[in-house]
PDB file of N, CA and C in Angstrom:
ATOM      1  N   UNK A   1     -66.545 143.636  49.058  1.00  0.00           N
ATOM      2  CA  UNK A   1     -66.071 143.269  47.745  1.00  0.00           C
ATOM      3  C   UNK A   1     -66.609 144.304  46.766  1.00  0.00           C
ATOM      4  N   UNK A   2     -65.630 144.957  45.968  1.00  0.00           N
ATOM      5  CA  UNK A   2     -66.598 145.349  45.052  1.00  0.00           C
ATOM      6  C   UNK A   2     -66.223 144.970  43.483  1.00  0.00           C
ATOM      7  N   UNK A   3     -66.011 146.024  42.015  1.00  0.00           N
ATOM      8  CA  UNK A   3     -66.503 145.671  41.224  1.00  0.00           C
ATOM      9  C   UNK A   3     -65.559 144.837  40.476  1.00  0.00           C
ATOM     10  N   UNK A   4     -64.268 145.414  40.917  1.00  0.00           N
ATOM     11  CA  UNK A   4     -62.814 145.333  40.550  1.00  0.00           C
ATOM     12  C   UNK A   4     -62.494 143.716  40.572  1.00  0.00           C
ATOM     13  N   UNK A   5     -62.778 143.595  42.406  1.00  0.00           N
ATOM     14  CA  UNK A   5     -62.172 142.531  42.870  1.00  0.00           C
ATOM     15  C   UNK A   5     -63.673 141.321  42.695  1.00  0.00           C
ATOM     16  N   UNK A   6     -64.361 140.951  42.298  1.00  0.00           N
ATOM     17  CA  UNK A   6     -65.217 140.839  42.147  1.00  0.00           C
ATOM     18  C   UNK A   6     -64.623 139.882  40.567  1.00  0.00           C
ATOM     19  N   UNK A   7     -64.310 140.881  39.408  1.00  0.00           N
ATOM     20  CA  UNK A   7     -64.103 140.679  38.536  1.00  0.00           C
ATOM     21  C   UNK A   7     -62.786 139.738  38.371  1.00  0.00           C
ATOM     22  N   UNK A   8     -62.041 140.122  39.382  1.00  0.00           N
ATOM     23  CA  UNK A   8     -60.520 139.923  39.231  1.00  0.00           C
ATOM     24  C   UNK A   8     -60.643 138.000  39.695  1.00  0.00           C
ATOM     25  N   UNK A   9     -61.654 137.774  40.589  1.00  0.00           N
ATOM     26  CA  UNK A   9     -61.416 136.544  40.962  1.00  0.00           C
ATOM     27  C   UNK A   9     -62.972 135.987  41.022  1.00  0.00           C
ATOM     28  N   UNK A  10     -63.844 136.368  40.062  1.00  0.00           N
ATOM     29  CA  UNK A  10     -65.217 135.465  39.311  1.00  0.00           C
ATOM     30  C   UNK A  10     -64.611 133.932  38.999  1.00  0.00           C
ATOM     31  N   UNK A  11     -63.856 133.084  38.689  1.00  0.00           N
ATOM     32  CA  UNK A  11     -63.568 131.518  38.149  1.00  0.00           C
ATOM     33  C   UNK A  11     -63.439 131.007  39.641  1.00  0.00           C
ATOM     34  N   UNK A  12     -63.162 131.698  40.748  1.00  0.00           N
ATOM     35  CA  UNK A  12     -62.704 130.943  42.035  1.00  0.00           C
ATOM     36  C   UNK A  12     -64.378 131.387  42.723  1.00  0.00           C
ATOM     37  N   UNK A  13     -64.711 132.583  42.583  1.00  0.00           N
ATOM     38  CA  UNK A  13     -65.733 133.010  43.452  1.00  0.00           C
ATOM     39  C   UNK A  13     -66.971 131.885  42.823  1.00  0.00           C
ATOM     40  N   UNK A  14     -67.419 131.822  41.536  1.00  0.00           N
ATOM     41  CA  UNK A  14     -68.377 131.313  41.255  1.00  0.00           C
ATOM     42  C   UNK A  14     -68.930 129.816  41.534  1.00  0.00           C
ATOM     43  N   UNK A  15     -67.704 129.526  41.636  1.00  0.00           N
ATOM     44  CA  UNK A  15     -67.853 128.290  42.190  1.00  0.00           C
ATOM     45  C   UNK A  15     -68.185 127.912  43.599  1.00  0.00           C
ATOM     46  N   UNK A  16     -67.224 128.855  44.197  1.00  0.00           N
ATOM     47  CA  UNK A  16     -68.076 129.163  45.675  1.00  0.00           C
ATOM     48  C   UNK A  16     -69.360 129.351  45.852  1.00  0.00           C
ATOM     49  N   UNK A  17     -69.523 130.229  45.200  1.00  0.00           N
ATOM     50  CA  UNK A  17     -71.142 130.922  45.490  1.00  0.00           C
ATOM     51  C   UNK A  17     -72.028 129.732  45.411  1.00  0.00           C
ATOM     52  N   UNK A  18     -71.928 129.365  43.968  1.00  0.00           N
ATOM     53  CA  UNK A  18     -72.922 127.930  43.876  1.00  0.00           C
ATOM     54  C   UNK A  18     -72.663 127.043  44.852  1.00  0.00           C
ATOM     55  N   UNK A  19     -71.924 127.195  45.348  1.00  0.00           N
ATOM     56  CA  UNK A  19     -72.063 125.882  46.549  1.00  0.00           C
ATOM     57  C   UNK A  19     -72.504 126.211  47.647  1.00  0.00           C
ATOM     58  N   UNK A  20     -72.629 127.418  48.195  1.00  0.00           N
ATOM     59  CA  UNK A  20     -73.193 127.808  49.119  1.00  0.00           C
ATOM     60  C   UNK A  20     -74.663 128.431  49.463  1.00  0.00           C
ATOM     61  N   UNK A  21     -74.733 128.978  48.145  1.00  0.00           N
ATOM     62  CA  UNK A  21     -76.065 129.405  47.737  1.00  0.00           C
ATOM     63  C   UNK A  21     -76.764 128.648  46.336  1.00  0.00           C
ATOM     64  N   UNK A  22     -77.314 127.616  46.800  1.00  0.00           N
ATOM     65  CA  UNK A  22     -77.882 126.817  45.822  1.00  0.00           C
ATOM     66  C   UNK A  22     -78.771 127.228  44.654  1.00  0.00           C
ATOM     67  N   UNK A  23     -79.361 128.671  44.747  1.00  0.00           N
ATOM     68  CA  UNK A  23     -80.743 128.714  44.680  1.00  0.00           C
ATOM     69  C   UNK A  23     -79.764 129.325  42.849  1.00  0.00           C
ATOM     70  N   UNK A  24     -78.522 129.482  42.947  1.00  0.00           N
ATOM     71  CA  UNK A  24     -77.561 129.984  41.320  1.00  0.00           C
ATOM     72  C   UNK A  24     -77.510 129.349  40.608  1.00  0.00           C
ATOM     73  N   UNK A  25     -78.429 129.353  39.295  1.00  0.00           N
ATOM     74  CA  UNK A  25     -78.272 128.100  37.981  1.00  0.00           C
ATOM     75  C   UNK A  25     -76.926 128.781  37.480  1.00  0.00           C
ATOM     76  N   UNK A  26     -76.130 127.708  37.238  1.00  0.00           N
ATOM     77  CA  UNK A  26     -75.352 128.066  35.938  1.00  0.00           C
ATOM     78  C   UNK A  26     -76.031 129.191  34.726  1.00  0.00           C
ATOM     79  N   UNK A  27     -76.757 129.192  34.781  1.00  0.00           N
ATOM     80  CA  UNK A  27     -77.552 130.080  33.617  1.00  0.00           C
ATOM     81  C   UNK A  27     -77.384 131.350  34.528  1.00  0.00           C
ATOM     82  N   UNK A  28     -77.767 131.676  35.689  1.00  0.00           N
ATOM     83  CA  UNK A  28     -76.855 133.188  36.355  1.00  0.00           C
ATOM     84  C   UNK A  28     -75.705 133.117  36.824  1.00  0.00           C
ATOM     85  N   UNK A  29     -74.825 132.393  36.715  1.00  0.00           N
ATOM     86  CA  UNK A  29     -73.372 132.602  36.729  1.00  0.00           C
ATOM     87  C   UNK A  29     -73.304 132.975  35.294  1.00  0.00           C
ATOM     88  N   UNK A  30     -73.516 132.424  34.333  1.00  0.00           N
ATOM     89  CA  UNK A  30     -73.317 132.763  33.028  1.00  0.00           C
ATOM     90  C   UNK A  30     -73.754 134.360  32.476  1.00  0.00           C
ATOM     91  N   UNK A  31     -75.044 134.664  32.810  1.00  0.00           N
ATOM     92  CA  UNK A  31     -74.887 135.905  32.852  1.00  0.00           C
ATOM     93  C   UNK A  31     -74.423 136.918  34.366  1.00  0.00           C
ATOM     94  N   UNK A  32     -74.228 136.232  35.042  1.00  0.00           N
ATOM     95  CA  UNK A  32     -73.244 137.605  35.737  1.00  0.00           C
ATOM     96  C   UNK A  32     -71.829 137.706  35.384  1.00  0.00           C
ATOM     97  N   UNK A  33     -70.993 137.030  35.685  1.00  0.00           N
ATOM     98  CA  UNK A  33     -69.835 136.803  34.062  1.00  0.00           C
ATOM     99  C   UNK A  33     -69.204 137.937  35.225  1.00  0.00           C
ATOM    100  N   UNK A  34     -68.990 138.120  35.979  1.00  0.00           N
ATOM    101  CA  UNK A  34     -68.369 139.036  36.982  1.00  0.00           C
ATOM    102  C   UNK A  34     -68.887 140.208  37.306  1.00  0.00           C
ATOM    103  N   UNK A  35     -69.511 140.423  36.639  1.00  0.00           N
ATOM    104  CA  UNK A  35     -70.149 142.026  36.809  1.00  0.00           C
ATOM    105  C   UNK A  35     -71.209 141.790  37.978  1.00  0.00           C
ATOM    106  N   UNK A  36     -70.313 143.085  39.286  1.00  0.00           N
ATOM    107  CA  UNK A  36     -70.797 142.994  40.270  1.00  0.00           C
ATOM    108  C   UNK A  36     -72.135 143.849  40.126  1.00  0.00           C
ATOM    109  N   UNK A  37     -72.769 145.036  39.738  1.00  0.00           N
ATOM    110  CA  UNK A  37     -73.900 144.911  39.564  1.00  0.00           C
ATOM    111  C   UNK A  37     -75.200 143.940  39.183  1.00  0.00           C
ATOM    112  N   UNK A  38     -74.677 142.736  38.160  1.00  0.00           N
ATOM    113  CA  UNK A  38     -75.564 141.930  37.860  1.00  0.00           C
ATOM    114  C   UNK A  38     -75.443 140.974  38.966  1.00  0.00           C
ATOM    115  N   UNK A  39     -74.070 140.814  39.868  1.00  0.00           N
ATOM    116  CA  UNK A  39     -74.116 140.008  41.111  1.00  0.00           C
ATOM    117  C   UNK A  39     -75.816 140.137  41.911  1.00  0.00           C
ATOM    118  N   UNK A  40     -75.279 141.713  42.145  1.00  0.00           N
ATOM    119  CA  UNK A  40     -75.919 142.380  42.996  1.00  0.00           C
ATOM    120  C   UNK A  40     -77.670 141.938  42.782  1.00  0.00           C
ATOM    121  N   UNK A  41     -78.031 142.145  41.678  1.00  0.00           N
ATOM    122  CA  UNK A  41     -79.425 142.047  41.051  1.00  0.00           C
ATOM    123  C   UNK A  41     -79.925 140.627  40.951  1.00  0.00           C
ATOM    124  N   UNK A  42     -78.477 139.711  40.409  1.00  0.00           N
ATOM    125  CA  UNK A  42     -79.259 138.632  40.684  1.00  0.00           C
ATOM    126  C   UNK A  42     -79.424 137.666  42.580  1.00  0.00           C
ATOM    127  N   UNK A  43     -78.516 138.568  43.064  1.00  0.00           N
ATOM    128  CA  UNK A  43     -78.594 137.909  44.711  1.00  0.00           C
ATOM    129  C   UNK A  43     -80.557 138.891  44.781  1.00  0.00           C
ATOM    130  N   UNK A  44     -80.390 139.798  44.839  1.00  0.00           N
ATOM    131  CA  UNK A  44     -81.958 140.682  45.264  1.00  0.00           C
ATOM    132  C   UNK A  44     -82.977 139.456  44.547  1.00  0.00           C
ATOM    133  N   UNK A  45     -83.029 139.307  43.155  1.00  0.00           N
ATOM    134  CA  UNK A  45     -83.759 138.355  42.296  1.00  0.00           C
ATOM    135  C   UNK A  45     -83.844 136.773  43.077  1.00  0.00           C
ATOM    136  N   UNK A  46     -82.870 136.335  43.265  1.00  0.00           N
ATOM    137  CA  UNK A  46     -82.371 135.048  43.943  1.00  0.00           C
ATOM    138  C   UNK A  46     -83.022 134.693  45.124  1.00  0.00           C
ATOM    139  N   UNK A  47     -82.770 136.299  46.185  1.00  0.00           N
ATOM    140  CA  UNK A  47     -82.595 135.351  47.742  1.00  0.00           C
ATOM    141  C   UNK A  47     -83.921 136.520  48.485  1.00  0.00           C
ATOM    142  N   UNK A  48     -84.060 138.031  47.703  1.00  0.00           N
ATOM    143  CA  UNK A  48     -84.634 138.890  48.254  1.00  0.00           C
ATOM    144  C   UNK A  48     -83.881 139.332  50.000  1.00  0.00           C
ATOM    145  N   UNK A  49     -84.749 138.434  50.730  1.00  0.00           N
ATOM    146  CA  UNK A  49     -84.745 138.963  52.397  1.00  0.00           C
ATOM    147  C   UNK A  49     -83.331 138.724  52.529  1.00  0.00           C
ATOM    148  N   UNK A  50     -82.600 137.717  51.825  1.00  0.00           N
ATOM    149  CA  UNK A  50     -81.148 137.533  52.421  1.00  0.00           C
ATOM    150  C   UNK A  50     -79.762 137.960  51.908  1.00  0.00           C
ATOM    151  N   UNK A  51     -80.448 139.183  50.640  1.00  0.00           N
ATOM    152  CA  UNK A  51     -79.289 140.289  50.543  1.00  0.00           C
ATOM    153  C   UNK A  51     -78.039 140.412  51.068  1.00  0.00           C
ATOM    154  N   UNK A  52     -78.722 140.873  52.534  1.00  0.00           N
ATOM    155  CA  UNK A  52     -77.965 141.548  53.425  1.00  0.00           C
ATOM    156  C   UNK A  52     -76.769 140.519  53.467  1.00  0.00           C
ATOM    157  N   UNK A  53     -77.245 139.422  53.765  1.00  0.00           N
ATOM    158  CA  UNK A  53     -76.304 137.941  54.541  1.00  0.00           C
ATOM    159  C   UNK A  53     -75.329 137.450  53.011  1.00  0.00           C
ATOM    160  N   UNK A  54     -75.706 137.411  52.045  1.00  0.00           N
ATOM    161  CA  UNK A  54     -75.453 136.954  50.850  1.00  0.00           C
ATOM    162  C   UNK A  54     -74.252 138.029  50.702  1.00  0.00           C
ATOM    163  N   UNK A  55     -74.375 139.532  50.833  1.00  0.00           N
ATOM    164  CA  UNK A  55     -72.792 140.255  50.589  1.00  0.00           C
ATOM    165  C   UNK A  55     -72.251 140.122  51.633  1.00  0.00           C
ATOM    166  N   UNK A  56     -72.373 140.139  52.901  1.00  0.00           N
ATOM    167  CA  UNK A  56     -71.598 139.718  53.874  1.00  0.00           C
ATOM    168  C   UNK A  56     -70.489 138.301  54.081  1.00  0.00           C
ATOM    169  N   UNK A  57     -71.204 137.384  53.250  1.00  0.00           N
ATOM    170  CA  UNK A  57     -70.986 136.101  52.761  1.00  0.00           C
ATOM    171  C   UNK A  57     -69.790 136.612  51.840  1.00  0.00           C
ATOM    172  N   UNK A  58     -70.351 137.065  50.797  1.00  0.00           N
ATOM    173  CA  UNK A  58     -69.046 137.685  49.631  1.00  0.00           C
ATOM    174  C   UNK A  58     -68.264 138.460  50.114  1.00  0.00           C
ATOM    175  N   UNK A  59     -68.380 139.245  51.093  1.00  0.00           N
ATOM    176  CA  UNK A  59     -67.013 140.509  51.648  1.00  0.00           C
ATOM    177  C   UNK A  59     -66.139 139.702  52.253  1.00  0.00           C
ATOM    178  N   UNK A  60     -66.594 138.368  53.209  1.00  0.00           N
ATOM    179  CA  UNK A  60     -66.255 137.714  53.996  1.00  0.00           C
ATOM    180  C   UNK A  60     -64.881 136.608  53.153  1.00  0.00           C
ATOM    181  N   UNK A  61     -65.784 136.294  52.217  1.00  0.00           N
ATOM    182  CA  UNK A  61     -65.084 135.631  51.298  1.00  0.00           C
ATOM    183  C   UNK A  61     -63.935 135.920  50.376  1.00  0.00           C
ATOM    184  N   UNK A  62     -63.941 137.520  50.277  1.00  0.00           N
ATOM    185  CA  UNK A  62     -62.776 137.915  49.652  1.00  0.00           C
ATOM    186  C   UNK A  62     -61.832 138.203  50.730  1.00  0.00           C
ATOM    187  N   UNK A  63     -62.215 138.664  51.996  1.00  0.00           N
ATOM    188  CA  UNK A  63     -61.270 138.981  52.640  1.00  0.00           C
ATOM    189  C   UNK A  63     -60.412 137.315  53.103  1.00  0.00           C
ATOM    190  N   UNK A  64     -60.767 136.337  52.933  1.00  0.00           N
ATOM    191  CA  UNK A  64     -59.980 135.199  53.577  1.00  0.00           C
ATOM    192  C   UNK A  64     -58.866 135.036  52.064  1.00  0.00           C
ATOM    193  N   UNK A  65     -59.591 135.379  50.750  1.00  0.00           N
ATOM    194  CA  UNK A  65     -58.798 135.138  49.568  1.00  0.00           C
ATOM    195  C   UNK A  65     -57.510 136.266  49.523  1.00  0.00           C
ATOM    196  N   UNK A  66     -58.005 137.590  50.172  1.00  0.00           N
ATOM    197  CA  UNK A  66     -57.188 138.319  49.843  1.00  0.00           C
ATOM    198  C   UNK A  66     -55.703 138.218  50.380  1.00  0.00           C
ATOM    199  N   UNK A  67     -55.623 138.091  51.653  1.00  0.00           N
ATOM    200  CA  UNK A  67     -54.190 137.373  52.318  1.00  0.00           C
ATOM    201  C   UNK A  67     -53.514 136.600  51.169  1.00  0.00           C
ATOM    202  N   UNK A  68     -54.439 135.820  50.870  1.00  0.00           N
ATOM    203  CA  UNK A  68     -53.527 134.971  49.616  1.00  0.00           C
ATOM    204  C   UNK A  68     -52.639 135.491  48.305  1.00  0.00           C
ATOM    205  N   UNK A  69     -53.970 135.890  47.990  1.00  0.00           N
ATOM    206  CA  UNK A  69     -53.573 136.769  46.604  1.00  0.00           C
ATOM    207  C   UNK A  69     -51.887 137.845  47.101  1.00  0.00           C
ATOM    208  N   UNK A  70     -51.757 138.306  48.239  1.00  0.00           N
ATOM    209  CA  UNK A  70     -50.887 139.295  49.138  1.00  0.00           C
ATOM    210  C   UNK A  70     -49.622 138.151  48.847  1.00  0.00           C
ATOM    211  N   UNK A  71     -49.609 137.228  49.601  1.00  0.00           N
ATOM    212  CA  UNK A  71     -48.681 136.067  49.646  1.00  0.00           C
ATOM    213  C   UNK A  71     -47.963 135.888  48.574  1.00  0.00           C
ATOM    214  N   UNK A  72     -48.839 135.729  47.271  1.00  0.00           N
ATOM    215  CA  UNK A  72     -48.046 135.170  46.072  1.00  0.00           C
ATOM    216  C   UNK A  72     -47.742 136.021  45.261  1.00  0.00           C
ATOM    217  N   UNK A  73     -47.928 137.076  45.598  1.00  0.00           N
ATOM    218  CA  UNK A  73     -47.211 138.777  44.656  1.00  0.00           C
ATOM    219  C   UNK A  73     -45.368 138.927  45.121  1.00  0.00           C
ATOM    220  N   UNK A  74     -44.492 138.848  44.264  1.00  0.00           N
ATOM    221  CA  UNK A  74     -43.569 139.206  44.323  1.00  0.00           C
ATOM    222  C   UNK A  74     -42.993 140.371  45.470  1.00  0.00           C
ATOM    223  N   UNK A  75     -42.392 140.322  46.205  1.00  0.00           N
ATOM    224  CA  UNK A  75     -42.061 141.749  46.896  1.00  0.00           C
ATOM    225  C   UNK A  75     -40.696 142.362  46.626  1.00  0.00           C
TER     226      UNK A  75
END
């Protein structure tokens, strides 16, 4: 995932995230506001050792959305 897509679908992702990764107050969804750098800083801040698993989690997660997003575009 990166900064673009990240941004493009923050109202569907955030909600995800918090449910999967508990440790996200509303108060860092609020300031990450899509910006995948502050993602980035607050998962390191958040989870530390589980970085790694936490973007894998998010790459994982856009790729099941992205088919979709494909689907409902006009051709």
């Amino acid at each position: 995932m990166n900064a673009d897509q990240l941004k493009g679908q923050w109202l569907q992702f955030k909600g995800e995230l918090k449910q999967q990764w508990g440790k996200f107050t509303d108060d860092d969804l609020q300031q990450i506001g899509g910006v995948y750098d502050t993602f980035v800083g607050k998962v390191q801040e958040r989870y530390g050792d589980k970085k790694s698993e936490i973007m894998k989690w998010a790459d994982s997660w856009h790729q099941k959305k992205a088919p979709i997003a494909a689907e409902k575009k006009p051709h």
